[in-house]
C-alpha atoms as a PDB file:
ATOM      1  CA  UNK A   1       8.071   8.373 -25.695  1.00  0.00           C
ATOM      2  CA  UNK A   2       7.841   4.693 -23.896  1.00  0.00           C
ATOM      3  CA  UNK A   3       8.905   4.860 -19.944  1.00  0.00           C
ATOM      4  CA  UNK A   4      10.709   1.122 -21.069  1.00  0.00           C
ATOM      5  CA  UNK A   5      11.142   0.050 -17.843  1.00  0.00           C
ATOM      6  CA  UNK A   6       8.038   0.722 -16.632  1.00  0.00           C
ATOM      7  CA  UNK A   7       6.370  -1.079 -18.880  1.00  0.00           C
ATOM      8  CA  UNK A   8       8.762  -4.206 -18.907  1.00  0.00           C
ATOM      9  CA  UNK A   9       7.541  -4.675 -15.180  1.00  0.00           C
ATOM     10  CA  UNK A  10       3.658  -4.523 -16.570  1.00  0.00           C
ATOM     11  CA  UNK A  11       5.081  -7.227 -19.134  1.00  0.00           C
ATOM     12  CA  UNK A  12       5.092  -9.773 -16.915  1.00  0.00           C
ATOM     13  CA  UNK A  13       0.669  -9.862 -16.952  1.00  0.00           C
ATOM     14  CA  UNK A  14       0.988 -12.308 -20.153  1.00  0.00           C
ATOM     15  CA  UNK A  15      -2.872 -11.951 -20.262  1.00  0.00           C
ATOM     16  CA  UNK A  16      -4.325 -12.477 -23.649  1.00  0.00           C
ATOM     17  CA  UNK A  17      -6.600  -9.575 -25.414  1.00  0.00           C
ATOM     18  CA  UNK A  18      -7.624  -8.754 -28.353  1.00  0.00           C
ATOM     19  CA  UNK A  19      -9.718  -6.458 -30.223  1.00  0.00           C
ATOM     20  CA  UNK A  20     -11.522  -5.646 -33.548  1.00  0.00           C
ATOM     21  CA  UNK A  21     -10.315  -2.827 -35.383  1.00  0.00           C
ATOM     22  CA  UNK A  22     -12.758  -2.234 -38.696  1.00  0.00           C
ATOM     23  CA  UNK A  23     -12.180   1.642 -39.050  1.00  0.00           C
ATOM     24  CA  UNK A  24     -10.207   4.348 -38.140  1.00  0.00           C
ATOM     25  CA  UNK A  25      -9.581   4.872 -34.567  1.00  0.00           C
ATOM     26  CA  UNK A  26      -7.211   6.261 -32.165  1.00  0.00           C
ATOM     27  CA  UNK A  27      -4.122   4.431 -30.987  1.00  0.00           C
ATOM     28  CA  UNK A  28      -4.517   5.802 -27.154  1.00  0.00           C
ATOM     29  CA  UNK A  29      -7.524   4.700 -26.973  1.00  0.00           C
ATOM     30  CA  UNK A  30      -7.438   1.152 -28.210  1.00  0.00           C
ATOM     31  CA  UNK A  31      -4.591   0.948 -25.992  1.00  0.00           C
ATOM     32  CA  UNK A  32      -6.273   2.320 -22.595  1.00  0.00           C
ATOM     33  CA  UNK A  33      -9.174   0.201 -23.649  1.00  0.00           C
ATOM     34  CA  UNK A  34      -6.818  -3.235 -23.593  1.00  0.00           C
ATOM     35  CA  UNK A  35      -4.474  -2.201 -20.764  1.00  0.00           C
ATOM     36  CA  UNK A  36      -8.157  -1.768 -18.882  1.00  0.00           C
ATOM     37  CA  UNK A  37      -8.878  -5.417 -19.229  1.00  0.00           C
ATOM     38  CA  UNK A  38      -6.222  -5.935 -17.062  1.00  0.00           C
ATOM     39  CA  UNK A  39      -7.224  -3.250 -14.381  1.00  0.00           C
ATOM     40  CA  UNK A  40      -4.827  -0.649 -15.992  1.00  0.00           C
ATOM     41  CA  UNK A  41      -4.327   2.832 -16.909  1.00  0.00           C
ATOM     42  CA  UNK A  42      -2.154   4.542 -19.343  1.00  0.00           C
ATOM     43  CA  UNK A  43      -0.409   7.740 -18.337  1.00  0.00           C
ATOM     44  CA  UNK A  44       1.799  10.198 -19.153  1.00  0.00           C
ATOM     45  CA  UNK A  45       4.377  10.916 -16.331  1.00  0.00           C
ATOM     46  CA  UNK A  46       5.771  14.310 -16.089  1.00  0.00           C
ATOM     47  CA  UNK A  47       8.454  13.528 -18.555  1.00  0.00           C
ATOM     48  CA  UNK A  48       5.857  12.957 -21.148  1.00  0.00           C
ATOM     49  CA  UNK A  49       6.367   8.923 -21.040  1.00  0.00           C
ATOM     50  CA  UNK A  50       3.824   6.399 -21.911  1.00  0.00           C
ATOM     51  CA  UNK A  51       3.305   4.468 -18.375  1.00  0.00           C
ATOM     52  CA  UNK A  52       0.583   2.028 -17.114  1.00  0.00           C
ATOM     53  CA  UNK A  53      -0.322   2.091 -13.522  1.00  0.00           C
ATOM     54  CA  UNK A  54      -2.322  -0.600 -11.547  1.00  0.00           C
ATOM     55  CA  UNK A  55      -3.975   0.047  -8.103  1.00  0.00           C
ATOM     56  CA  UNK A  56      -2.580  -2.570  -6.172  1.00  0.00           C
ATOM     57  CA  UNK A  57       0.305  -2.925  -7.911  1.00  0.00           C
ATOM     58  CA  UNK A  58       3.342  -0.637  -7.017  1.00  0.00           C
ATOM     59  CA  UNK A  59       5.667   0.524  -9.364  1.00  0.00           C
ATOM     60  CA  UNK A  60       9.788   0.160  -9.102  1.00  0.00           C
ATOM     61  CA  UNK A  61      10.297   3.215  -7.377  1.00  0.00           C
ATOM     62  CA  UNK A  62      12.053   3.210  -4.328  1.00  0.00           C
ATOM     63  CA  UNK A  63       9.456   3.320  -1.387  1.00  0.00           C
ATOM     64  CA  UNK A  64      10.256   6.072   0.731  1.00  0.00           C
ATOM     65  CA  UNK A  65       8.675   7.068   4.518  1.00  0.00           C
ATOM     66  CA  UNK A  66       6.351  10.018   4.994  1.00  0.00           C
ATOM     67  CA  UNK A  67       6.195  11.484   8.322  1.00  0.00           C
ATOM     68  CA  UNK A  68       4.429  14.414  10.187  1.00  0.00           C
ATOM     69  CA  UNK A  69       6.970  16.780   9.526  1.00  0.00           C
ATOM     70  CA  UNK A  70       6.715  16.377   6.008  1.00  0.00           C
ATOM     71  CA  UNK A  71       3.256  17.279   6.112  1.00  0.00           C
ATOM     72  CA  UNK A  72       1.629  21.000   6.116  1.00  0.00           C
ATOM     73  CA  UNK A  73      -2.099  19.818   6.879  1.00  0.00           C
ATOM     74  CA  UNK A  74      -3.461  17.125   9.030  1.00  0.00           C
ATOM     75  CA  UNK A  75      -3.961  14.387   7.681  1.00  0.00           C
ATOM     76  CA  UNK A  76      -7.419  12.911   6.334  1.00  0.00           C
ATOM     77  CA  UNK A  77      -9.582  10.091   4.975  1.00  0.00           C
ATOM     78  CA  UNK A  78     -11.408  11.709   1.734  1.00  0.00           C
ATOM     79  CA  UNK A  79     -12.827   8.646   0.470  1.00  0.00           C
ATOM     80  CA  UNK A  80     -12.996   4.829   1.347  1.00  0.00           C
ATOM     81  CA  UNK A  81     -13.023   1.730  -1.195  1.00  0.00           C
ATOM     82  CA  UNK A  82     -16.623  -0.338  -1.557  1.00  0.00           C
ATOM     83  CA  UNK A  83     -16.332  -3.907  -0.372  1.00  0.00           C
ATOM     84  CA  UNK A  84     -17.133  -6.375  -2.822  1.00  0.00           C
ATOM     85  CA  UNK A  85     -17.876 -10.157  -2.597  1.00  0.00           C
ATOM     86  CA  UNK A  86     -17.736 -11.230  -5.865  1.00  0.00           C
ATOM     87  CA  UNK A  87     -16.671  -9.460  -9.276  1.00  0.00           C
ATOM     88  CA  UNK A  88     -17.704 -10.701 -12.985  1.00  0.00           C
ATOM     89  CA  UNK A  89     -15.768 -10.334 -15.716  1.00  0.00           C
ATOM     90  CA  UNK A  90     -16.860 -10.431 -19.160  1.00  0.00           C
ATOM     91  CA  UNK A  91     -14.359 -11.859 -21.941  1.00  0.00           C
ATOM     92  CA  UNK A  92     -13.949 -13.062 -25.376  1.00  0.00           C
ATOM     93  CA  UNK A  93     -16.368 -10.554 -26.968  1.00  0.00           C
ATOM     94  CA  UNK A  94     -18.508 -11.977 -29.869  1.00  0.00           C
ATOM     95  CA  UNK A  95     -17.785  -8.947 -32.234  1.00  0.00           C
ATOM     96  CA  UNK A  96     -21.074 -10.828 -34.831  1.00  0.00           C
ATOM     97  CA  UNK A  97     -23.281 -11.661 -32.716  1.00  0.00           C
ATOM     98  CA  UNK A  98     -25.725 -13.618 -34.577  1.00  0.00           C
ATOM     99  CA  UNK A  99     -29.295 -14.116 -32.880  1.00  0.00           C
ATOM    100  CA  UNK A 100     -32.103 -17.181 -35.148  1.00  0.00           C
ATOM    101  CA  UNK A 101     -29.715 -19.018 -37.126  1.00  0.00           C
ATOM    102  CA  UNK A 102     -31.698 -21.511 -38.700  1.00  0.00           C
ATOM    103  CA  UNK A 103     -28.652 -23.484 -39.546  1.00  0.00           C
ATOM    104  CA  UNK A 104     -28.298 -27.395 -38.356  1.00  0.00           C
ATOM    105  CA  UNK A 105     -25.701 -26.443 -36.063  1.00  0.00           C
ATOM    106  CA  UNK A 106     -26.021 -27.717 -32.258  1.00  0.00           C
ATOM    107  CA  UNK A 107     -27.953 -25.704 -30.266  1.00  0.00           C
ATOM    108  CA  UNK A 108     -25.437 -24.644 -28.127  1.00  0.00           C
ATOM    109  CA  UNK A 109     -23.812 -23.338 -30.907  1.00  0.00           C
ATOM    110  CA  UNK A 110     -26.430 -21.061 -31.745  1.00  0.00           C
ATOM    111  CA  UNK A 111     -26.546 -19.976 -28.217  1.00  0.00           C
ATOM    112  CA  UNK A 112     -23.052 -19.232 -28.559  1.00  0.00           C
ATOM    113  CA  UNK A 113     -23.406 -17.550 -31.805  1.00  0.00           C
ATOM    114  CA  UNK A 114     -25.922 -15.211 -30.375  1.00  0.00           C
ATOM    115  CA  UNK A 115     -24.289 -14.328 -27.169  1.00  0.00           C
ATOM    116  CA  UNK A 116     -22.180 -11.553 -27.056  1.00  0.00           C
ATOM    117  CA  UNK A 117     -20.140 -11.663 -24.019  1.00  0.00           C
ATOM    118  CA  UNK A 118     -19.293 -14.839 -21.643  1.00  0.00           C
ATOM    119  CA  UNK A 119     -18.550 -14.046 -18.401  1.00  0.00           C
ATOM    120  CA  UNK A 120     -17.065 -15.027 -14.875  1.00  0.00           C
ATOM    121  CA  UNK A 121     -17.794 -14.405 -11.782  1.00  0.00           C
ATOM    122  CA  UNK A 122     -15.409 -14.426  -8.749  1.00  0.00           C
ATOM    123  CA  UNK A 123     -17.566 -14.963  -5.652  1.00  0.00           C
ATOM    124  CA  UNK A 124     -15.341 -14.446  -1.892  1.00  0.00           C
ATOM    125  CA  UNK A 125     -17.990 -16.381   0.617  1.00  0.00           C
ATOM    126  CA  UNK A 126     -16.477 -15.355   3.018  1.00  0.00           C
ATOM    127  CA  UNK A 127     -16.899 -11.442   2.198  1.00  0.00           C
ATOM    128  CA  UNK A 128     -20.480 -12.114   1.216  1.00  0.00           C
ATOM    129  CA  UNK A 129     -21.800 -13.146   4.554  1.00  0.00           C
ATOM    130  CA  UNK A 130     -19.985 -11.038   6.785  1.00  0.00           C
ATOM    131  CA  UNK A 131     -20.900  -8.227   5.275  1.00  0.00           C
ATOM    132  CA  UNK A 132     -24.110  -9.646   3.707  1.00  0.00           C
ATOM    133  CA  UNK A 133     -23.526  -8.840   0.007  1.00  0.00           C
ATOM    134  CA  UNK A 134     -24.868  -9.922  -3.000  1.00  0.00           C
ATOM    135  CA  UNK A 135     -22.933 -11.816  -5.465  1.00  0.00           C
ATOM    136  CA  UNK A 136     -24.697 -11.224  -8.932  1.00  0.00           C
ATOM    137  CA  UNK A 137     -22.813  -8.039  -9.694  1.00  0.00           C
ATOM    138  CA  UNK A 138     -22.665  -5.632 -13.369  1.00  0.00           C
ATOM    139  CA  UNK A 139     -20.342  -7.128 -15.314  1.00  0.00           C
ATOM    140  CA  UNK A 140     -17.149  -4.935 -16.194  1.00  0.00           C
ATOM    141  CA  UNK A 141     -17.113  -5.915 -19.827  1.00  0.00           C
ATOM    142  CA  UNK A 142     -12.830  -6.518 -21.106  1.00  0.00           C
ATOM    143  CA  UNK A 143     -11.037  -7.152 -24.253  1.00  0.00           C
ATOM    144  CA  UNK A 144      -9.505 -10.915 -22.263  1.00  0.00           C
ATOM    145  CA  UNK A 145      -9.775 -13.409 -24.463  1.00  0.00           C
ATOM    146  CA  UNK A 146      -9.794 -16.445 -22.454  1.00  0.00           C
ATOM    147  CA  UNK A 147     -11.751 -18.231 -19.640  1.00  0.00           C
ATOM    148  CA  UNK A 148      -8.205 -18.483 -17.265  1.00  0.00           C
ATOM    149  CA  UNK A 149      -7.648 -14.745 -18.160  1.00  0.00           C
ATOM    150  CA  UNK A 150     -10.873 -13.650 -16.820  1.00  0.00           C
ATOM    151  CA  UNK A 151     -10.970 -15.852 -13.801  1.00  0.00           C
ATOM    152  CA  UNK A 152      -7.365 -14.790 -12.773  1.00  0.00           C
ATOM    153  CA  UNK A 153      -8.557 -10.579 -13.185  1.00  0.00           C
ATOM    154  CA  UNK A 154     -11.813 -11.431 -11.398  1.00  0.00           C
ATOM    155  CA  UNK A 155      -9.540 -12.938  -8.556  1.00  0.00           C
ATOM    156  CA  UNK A 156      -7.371 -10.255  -8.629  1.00  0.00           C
ATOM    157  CA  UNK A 157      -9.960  -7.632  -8.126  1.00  0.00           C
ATOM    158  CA  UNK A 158     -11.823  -9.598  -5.669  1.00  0.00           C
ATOM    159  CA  UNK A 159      -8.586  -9.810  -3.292  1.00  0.00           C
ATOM    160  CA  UNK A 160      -8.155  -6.107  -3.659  1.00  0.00           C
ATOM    161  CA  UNK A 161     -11.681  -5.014  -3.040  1.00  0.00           C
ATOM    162  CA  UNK A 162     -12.680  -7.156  -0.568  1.00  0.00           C
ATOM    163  CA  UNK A 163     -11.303  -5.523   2.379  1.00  0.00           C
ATOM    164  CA  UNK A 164     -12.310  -1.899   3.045  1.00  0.00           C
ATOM    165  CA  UNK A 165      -9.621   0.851   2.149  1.00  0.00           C
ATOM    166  CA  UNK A 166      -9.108   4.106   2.996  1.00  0.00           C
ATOM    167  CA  UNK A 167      -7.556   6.945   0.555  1.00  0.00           C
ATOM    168  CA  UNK A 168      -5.826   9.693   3.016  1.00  0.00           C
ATOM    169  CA  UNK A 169      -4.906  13.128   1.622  1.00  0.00           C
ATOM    170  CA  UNK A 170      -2.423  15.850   3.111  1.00  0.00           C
ATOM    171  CA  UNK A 171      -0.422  18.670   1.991  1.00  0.00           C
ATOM    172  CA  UNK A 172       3.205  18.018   1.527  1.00  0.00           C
ATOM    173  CA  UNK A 173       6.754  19.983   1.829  1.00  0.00           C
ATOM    174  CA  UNK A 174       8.938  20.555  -1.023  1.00  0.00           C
ATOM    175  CA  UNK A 175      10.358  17.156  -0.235  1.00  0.00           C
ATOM    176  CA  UNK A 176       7.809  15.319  -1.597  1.00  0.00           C
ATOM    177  CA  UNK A 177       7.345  17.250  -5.192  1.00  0.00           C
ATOM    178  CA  UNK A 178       9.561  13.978  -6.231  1.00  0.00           C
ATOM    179  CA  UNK A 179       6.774  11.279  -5.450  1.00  0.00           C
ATOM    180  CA  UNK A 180       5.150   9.629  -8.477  1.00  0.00           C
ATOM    181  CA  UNK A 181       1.974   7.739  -9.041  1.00  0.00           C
ATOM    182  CA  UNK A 182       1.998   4.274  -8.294  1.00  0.00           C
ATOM    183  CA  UNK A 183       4.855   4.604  -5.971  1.00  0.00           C
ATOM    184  CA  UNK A 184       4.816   2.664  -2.767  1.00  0.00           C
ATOM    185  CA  UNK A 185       5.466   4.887   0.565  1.00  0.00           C
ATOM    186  CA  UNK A 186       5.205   4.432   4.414  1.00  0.00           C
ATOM    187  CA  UNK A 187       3.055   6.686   6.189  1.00  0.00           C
ATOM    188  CA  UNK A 188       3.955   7.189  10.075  1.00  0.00           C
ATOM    189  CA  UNK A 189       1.090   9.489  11.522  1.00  0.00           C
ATOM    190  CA  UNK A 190      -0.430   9.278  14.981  1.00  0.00           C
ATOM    191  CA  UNK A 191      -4.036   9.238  13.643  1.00  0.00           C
ATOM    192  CA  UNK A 192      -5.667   6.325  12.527  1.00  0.00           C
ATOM    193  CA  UNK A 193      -3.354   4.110  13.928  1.00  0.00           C
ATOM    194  CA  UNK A 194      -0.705   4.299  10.993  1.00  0.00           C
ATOM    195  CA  UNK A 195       2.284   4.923  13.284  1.00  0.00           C
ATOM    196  CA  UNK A 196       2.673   1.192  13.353  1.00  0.00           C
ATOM    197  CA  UNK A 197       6.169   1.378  15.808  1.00  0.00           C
ATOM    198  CA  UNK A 198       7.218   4.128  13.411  1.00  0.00           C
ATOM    199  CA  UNK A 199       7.823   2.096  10.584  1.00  0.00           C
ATOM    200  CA  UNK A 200       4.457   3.185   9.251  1.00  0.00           C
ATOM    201  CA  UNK A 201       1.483   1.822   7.065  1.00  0.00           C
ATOM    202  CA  UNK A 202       2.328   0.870   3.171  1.00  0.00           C
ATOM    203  CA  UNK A 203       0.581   2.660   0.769  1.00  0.00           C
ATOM    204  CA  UNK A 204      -0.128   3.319  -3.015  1.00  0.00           C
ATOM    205  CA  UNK A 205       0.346   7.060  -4.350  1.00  0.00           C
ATOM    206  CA  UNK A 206      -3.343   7.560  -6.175  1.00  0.00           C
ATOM    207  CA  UNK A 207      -2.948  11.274  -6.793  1.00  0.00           C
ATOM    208  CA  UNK A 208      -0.328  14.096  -6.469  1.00  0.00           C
ATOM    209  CA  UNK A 209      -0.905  18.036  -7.629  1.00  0.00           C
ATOM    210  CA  UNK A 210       1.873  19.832  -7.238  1.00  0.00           C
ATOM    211  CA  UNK A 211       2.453  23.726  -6.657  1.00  0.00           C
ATOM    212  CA  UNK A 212       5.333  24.549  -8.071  1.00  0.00           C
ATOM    213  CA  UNK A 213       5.286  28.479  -6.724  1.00  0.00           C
ATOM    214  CA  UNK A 214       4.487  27.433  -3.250  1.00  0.00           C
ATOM    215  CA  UNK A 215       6.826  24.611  -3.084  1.00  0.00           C
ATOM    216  CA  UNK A 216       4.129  21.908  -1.868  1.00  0.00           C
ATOM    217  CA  UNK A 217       2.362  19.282  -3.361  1.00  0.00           C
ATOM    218  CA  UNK A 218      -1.379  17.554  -2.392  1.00  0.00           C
ATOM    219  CA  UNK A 219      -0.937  14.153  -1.876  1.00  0.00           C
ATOM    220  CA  UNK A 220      -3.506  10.893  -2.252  1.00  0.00           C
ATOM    221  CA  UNK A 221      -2.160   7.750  -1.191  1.00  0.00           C
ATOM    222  CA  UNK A 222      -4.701   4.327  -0.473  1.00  0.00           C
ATOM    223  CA  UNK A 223      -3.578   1.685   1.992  1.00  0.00           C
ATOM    224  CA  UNK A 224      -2.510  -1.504   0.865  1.00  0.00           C
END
């Protein structure tokens, strides 16, 4: 089943992509592949319906505020984001690739002809010298079929990435069983500084395991 409102929010990325299908292959996993291009993930929520997720991007949940005393641990930083200057994007895959065509086509035609991705590359300045990076980085190869596309998901990722983040983990109450990935919360905790006057810091739910015979649930969430 199709979570339909879920995925009429995701609707509004108009992106282009596209892919070649010349055999079998599994419907999932064309999918993932093209909701990838756009930095997204398919997933089943616990319902058993079709949802894609973006980090970054919360989903139409209500945002709700997490305090201490909904936690039964402390809470902790398990793993922190890499900063990145610049992000390349390869798009409209050449599916022949064709290298020595001794046709009188243009050269550049033959270039194009035997090249099988092209590519764009976001590059933050800014990011690069304060925290002296390079900007040549491996390109994260998509299924976008146009120049705008890619230069608008390289853009996206570079604005995300480009400040260091921090994914916290805890142990909730039976309060929280409820959360869902994607979902935007508040998190008012002493450490780290995320009391902010008690309205707390906004976050992205990353990961959730609940225990059902316990009554808790472990809890990822990255700052936004």
């Amino acid at each position: 089943e199709l979570d339909l409102p879920n995925l009429a929010d995701f609707a509004s990325n108009t992106a282009g992509v596209g892919v070649l299908i010349n055999s079998k292959e599994n419907v999932i996993d064309i999918c993932s592949r093209l909701v990838d291009s756009v930095g997204g993930q398919l997933y089943f929520n616990r319902l058993g319906k079709l949802q894609i997720l973006r980090l970054g991007d919360v989903t139409a949940d209500p945002s709700i505020t997490i305090t201490e005393k909904d936690m039964l641990s402390d809470l902790t930083i398990v793993e922190r984001t890499e900063v990145r200057a610049a992000t390349k994007i390869g798009y409209c895959k050449n599916w022949t690739v064709q290298e020595g065509l001794l046709t009188g086509i243009p050269e550049q035609h033959k270039d194009m002809f035997a090249t099988e991705w092209f590519s764009k590359t976001s590059v933050d300045a800014t990011v690069k010298s304060r925290y002296r990076l390079h900007e040549d980085p491996d390109t994260k190869e998509t299924l976008l079929l146009t120049h705008g596309n890619a230069t608008t998901e390289a853009t996206r990722l570079n604005n995300f990435f480009k400040v260091p983040r921090s994914v916290y983990s805890f142990k909730g109450t039976s309060a929280l069983l409820s959360l869902k990935l994607g979902q935007q919360v508040r998190i008012a905790h002493h450490r780290f500084n995320l009391y902010n006057s008690g309205v707390g810091t906004i976050m992205q739910i990353v990961g959730l395991t609940p225990n059902w015979t316990s009554s808790t649930i472990d809890v990822k969430a990255v700052n936004l």
